[in-house]
Protein backbone atom coordinates (compact mmCIF):
# COMPACT_ATOMS: atom_id res chain seq x y z
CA UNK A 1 101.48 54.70 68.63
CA UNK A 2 101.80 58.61 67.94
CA UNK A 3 102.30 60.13 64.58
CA UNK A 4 104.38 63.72 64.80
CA UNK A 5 103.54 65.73 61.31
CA UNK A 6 103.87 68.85 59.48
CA UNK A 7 101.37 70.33 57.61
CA UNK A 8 102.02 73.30 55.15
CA UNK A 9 99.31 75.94 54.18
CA UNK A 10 98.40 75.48 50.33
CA UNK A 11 97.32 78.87 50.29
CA UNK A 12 100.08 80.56 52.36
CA UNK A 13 102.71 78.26 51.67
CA UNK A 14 104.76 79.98 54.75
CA UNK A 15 102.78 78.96 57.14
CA UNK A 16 103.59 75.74 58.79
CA UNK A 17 101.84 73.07 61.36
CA UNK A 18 103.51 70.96 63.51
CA UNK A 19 101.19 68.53 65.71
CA UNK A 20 101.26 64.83 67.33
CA UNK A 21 98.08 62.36 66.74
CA UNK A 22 96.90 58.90 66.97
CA UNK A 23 95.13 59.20 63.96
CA UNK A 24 96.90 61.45 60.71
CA UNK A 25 94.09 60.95 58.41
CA UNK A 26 91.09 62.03 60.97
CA UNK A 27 93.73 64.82 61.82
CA UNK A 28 94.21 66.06 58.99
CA UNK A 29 90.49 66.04 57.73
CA UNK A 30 89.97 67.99 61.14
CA UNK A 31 92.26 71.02 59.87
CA UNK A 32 90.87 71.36 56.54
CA UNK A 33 86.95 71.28 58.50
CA UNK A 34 88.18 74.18 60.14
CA UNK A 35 88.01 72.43 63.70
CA UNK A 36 91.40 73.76 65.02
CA UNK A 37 91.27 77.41 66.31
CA UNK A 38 94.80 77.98 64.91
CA UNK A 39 94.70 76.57 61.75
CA UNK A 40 91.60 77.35 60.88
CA UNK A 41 92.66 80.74 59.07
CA UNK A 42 95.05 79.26 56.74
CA UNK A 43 93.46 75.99 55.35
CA UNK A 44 93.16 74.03 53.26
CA UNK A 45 96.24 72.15 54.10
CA UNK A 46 98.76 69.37 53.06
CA UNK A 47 100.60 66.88 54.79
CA UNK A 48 104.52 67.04 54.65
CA UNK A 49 105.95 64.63 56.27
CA UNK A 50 105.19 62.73 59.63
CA UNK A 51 107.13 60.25 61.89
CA UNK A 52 105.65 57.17 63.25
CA UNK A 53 106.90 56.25 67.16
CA UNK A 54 105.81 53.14 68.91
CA UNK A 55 106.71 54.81 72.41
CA UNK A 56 104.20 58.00 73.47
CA UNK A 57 106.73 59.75 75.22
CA UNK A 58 109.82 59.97 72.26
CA UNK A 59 106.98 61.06 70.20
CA UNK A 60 105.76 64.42 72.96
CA UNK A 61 109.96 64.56 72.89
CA UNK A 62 110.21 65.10 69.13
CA UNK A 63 107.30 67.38 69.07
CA UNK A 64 108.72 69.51 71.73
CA UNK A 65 112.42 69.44 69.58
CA UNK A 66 110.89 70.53 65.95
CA UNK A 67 109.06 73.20 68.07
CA UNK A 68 112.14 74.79 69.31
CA UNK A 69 114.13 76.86 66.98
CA UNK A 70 116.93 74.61 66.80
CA UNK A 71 113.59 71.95 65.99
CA UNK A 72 112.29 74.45 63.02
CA UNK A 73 115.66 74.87 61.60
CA UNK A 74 116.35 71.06 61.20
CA UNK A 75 112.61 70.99 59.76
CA UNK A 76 113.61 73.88 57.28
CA UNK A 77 116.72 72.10 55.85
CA UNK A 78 115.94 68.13 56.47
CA UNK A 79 112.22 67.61 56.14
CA UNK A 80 110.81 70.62 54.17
């Protein structure tokens, strides 16, 4: 099971996440520690939204979509 979430910066409320995990609370607690290179410089952050899939690879697929810019504009309007 793979959770797909957004995170927002609480600081720089432009600045947006998008990552895939087995775990969304260890995740998370991983950005705000300052563990992740690229979010490192914009933390603390909050959690969005996130979508639960059962199979792996529709999970990498949605990832993947709402990292394209047809992905980020249906994340602007739909889930932001």
């Amino acid at each position: 099971m793979k959770h797909v979430y957004i995170l927002r910066s609480i600081p720089y409320p432009d600045q947006k996440y998008i990552g895939i995990t087995a775990n969304i609370d260890a995740r998370l607690k991983e950005h705000n520690a300052g563990n992740v290179l690229h979010t490192s410089k914009f933390m603390p952050w909050a959690l969005v939204t996130y979508t639960t899939f059962f199979d792996d690879q529709k999970a990498f697929e949605f990832e993947k979509y709402l990292k394209s810019h047809s992905g980020r504009a249906f994340a602007s309007k739909r889930l932001l």
